[in-house]
N, C-alpha and C. Protein backbone atom coordinates (compact mmCIF):
# COMPACT_ATOMS: atom_id res chain seq x y z
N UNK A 1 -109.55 24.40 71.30
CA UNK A 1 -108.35 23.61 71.12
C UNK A 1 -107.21 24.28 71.88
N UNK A 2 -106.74 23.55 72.71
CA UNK A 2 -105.09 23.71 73.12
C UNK A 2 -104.28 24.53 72.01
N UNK A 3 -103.77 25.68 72.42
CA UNK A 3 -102.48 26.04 71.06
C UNK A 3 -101.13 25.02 71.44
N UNK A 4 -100.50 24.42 72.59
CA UNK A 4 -99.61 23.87 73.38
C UNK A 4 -99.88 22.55 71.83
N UNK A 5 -100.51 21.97 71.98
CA UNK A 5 -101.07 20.82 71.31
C UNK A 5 -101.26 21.10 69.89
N UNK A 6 -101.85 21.94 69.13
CA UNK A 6 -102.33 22.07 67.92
C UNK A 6 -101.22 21.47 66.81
N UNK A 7 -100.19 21.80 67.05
CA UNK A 7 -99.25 20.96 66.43
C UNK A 7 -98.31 19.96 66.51
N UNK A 8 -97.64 19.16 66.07
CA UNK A 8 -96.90 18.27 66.36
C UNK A 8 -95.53 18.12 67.04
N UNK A 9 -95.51 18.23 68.29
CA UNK A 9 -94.42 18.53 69.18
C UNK A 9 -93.11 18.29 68.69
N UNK A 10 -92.11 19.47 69.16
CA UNK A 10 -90.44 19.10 68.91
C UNK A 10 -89.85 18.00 70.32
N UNK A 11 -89.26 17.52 69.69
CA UNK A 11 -88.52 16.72 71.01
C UNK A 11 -87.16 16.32 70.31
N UNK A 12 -86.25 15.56 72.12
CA UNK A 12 -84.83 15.73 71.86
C UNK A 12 -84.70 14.40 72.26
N UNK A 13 -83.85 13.59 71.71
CA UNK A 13 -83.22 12.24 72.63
C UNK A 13 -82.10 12.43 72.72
N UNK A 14 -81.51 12.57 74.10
CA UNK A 14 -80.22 12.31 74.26
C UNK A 14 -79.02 11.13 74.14
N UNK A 15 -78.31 10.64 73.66
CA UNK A 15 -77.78 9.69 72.82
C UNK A 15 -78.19 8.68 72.23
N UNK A 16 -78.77 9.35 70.99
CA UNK A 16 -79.22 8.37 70.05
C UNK A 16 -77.91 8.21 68.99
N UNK A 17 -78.90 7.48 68.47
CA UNK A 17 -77.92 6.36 67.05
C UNK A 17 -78.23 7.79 66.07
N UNK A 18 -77.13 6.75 64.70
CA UNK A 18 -77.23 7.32 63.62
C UNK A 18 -78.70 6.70 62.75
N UNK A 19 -78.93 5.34 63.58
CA UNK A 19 -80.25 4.61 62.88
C UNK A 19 -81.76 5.73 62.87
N UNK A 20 -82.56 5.09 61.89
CA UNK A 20 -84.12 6.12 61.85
C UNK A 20 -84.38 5.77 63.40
N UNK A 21 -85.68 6.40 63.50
CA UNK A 21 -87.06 5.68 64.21
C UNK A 21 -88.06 6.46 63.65
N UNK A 22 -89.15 5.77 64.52
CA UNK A 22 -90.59 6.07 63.94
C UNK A 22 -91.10 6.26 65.70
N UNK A 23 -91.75 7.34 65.45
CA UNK A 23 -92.95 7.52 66.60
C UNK A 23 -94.49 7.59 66.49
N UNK A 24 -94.78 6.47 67.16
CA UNK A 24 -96.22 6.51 67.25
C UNK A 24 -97.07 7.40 68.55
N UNK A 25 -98.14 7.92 68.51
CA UNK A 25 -99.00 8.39 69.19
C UNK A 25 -100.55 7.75 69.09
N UNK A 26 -100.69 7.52 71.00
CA UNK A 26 -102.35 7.16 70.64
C UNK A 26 -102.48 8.06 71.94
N UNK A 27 -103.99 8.10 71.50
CA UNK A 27 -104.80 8.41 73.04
C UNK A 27 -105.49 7.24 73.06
N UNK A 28 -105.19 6.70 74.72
CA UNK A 28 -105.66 5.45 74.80
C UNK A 28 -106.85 5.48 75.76
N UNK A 29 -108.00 6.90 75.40
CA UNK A 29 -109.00 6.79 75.97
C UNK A 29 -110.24 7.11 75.63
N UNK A 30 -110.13 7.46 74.02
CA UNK A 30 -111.26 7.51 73.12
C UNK A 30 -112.56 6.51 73.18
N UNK A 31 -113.56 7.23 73.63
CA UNK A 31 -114.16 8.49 73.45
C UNK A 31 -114.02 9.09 74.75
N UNK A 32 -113.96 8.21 76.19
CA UNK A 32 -114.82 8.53 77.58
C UNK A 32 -113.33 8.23 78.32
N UNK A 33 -112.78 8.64 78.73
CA UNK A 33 -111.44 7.71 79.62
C UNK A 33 -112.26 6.38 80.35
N UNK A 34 -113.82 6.45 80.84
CA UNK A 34 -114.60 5.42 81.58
C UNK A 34 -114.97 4.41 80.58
N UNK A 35 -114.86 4.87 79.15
CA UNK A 35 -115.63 3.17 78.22
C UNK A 35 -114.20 3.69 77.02
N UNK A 36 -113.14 3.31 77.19
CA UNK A 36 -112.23 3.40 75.84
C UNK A 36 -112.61 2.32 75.03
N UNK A 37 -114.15 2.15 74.57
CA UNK A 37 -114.14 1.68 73.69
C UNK A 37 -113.72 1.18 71.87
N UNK A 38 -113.44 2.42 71.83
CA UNK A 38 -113.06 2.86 70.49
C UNK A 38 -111.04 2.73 70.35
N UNK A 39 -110.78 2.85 71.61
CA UNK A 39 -108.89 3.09 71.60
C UNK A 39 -108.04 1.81 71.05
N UNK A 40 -107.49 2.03 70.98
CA UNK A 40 -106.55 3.66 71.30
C UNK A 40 -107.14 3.64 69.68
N UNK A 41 -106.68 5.44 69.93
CA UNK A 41 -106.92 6.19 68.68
C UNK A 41 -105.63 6.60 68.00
N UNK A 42 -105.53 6.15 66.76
CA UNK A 42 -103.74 6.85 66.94
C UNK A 42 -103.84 8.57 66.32
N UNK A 43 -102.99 8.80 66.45
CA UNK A 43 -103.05 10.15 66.71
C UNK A 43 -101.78 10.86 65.71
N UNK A 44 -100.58 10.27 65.44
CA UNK A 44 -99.52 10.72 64.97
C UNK A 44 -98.58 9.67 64.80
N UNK A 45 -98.15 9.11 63.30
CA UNK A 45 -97.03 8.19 62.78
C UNK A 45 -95.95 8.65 62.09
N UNK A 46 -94.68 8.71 62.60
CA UNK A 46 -93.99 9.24 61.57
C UNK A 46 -92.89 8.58 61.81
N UNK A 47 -92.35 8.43 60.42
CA UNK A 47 -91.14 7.26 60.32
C UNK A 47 -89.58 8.13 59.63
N UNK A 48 -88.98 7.39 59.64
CA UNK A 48 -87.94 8.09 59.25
C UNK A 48 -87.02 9.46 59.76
N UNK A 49 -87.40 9.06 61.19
CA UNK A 49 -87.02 10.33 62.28
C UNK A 49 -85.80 10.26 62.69
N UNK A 50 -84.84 11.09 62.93
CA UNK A 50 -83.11 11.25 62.74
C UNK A 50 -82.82 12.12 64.18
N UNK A 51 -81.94 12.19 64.84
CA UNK A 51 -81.67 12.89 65.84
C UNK A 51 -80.32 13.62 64.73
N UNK A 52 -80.76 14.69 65.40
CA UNK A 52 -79.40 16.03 64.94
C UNK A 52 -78.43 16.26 65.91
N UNK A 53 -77.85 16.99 65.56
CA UNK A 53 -76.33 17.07 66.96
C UNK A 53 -76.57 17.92 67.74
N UNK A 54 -77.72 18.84 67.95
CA UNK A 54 -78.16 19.01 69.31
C UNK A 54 -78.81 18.42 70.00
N UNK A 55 -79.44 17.21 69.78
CA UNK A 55 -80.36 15.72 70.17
C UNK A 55 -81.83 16.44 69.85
N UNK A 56 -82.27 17.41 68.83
CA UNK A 56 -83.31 17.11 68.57
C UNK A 56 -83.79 16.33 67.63
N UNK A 57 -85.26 16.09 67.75
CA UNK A 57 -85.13 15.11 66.34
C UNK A 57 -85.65 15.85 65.26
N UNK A 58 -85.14 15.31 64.25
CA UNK A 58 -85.70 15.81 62.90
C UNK A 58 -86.55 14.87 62.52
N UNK A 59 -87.98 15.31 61.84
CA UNK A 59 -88.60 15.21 61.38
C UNK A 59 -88.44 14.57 59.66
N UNK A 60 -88.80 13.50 58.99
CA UNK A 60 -88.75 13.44 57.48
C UNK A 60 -89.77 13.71 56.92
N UNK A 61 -90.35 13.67 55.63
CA UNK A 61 -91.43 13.93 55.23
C UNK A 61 -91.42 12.84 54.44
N UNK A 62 -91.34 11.67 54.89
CA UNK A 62 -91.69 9.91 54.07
C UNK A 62 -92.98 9.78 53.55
N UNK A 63 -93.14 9.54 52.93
CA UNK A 63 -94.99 8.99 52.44
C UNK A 63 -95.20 7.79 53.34
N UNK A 64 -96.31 7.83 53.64
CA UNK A 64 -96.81 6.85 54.62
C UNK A 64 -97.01 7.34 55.99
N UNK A 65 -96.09 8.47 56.10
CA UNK A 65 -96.59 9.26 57.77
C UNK A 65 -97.88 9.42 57.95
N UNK A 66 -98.66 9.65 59.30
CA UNK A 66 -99.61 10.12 58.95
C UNK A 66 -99.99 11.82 60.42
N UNK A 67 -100.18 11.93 59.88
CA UNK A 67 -100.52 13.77 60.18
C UNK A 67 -100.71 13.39 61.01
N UNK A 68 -100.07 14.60 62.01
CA UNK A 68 -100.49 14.95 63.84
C UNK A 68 -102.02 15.40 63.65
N UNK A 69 -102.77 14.40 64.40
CA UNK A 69 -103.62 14.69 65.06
C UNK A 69 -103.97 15.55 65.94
N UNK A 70 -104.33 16.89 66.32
CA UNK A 70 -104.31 17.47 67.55
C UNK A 70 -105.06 16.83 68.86
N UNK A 71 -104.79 16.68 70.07
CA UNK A 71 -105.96 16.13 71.24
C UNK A 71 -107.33 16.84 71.37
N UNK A 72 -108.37 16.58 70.98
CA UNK A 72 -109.51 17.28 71.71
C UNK A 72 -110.34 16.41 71.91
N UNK A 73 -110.23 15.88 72.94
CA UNK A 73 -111.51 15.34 73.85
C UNK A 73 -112.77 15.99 73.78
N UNK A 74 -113.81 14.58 73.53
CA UNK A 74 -114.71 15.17 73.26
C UNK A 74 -115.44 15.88 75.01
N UNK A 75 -116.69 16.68 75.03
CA UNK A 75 -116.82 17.82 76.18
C UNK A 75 -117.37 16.23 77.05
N UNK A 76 -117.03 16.81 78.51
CA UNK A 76 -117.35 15.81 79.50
C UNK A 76 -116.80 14.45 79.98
N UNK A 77 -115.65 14.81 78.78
CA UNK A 77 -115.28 12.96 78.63
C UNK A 77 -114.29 12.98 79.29
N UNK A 78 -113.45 13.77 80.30
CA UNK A 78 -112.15 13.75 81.65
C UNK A 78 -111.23 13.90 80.43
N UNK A 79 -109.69 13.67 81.41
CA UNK A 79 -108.83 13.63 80.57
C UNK A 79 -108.41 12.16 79.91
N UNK A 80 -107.61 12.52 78.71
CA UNK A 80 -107.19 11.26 77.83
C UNK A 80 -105.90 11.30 78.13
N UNK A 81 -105.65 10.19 77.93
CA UNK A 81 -103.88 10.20 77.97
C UNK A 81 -103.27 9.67 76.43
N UNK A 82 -102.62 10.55 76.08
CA UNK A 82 -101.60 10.29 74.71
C UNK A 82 -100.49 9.77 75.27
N UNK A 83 -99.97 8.50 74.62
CA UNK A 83 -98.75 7.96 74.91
C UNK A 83 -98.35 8.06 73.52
N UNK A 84 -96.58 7.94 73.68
CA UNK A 84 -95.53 8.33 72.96
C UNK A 84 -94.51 7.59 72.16
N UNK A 85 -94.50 6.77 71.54
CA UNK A 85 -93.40 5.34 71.95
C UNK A 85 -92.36 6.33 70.97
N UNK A 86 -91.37 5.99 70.92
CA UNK A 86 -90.17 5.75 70.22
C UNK A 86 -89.98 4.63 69.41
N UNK A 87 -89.27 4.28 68.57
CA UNK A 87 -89.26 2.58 68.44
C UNK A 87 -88.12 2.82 67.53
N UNK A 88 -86.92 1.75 67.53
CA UNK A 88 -86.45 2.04 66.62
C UNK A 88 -86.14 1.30 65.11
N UNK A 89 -86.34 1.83 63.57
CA UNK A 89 -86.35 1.35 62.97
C UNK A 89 -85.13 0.16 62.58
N UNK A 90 -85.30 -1.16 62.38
CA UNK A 90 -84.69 -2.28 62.42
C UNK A 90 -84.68 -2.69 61.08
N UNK A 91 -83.64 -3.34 61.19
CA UNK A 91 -83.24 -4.12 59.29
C UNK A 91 -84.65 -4.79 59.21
N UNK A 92 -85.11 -5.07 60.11
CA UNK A 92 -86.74 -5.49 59.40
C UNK A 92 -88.06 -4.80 58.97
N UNK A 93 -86.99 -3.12 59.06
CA UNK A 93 -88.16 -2.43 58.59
C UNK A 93 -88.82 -2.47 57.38
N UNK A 94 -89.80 -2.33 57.43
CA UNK A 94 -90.60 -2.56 56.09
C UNK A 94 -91.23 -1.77 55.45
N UNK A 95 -90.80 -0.38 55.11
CA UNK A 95 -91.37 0.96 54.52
C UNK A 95 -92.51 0.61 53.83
N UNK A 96 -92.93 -0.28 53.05
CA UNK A 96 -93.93 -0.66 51.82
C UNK A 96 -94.63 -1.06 52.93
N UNK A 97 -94.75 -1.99 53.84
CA UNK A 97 -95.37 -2.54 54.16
C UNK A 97 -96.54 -1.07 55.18
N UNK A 98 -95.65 0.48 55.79
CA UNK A 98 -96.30 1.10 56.24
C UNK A 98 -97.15 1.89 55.04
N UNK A 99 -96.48 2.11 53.73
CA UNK A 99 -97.17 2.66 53.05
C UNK A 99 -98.62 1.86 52.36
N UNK A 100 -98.74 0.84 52.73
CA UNK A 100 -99.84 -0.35 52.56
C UNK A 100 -100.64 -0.09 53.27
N UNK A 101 -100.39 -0.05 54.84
CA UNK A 101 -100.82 -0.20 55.37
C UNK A 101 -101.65 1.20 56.09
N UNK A 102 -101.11 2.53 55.54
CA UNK A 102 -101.87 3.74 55.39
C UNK A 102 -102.64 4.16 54.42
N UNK A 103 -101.99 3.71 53.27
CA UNK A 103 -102.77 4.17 51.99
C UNK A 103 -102.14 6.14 51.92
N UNK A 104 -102.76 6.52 50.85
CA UNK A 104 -102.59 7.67 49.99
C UNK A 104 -103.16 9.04 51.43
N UNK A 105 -104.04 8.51 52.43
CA UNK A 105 -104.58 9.26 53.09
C UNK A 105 -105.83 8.68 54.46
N UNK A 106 -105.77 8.81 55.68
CA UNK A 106 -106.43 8.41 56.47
C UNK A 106 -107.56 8.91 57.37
N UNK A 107 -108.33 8.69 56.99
CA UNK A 107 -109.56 9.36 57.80
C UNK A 107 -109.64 8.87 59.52
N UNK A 108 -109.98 10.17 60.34
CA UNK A 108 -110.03 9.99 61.88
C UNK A 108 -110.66 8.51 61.93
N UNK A 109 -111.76 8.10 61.24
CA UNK A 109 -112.08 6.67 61.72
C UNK A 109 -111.69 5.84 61.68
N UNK A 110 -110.72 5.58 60.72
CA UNK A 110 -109.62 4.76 60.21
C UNK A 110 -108.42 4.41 61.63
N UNK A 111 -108.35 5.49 62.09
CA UNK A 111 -107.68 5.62 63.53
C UNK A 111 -108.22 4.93 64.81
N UNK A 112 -109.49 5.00 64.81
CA UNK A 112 -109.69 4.34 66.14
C UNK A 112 -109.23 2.68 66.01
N UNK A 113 -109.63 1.95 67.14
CA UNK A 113 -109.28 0.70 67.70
C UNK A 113 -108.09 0.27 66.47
N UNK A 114 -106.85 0.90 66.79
CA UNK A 114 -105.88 0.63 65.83
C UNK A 114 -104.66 -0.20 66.77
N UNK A 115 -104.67 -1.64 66.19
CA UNK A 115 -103.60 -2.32 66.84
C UNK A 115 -102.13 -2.24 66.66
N UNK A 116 -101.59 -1.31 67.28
CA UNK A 116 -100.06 -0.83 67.41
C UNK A 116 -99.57 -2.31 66.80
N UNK A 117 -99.45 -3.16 68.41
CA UNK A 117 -98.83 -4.65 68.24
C UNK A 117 -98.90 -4.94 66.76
N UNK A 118 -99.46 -5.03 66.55
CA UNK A 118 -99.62 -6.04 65.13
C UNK A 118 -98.98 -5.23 63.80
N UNK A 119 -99.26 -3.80 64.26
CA UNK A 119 -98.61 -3.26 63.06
C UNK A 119 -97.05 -2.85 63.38
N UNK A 120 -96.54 -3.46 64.76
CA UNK A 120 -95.10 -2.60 64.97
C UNK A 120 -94.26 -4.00 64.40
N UNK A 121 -95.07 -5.57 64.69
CA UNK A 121 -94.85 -6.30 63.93
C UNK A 121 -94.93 -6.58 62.49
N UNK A 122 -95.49 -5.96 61.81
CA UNK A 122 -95.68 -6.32 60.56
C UNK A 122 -94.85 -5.49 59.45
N UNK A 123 -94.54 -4.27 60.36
CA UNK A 123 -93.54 -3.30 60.23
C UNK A 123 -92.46 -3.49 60.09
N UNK A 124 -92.30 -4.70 61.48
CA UNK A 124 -90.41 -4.78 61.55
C UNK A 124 -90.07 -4.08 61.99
N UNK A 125 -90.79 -2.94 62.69
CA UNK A 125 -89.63 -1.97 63.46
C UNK A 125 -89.47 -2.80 64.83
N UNK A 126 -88.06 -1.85 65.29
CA UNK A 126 -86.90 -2.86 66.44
C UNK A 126 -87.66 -2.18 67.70
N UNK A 127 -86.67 -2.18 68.69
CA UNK A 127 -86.88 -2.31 69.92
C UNK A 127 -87.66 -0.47 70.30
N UNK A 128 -88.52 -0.59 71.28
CA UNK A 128 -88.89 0.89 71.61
C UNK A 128 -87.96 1.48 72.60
N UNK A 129 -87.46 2.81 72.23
CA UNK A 129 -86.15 3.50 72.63
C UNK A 129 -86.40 4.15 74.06
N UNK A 130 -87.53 5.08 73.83
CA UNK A 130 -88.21 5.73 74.63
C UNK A 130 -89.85 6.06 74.91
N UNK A 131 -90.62 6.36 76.03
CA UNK A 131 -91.74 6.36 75.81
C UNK A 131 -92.59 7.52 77.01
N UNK A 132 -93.32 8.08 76.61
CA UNK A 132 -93.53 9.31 77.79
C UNK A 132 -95.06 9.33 77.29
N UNK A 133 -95.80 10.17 78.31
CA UNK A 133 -97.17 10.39 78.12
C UNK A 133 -97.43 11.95 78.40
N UNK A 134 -98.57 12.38 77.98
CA UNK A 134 -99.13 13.64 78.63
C UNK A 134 -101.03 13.65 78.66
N UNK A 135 -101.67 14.15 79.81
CA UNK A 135 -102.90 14.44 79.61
C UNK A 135 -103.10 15.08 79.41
N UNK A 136 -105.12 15.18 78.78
CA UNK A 136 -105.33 16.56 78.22
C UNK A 136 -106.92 16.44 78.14
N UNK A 137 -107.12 17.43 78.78
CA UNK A 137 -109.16 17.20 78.59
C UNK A 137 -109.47 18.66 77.65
């Protein structure tokens, strides 16, 4: 395992709101980058994220997050790419509706072929703020 990766990265947005957001993570090349059959995989949900007055973000500890995933590709399979979104939480957010929709706890399989779309809709969260990627074999 990557130590760079093993945990759930700090990051900064430079002029953000006083509003939440939520960041999602997938690798959108589970298992093979050549058959992403299984993708995207999500990898890391967390809602209720705040920028501080040095523009990093803070982290909440909401129920319904769900744990950083670390990247490890399985051996032979090239690199994956993790994408990043931002998004930001909107009067149509729907906290119950993420804690529904995670449950008490999520198993890696539970993660694969997981439809962002449908859940960024069902969510209600607003517009995506920012979005970046990184690879990793």
């Amino acid at each position: 395992m990557i130590i760079e990766v093993e945990h759930a990265p700090s990051m900064n947005l430079e002029g953000g709101r006083s509003t939440p957001y939520t960041i999602i993570v997938l690798d959108l090349d589970p298992p093979y980058g050549s058959t992403p059959f299984l993708g995207p995989l999500l990898h890391w949900h967390q809602s209720g994220v705040t920028v501080a007055s040095d523009n990093s973000l803070k982290l909440s500890s909401n129920k319904g997050n769900i744990d950083w995933l670390a990247p490890t590709p399985p051996p032979l399979s090239g690199p994956h790419r993790y994408l990043f979104i931002l998004y930001e939480e909107g009067k149509e957010y729907d906290s119950e509706h993420v804690k529904s929709a995670f449950g008490e706890s999520i198993s890696t399989f539970s993660r694969l072929r997981w439809d962002v779309d449908t859940f960024v809709e069902k969510a209600g969260l607003g517009s995506v703020v920012a979005a970046t990627y990184f690879k990793s074999s």
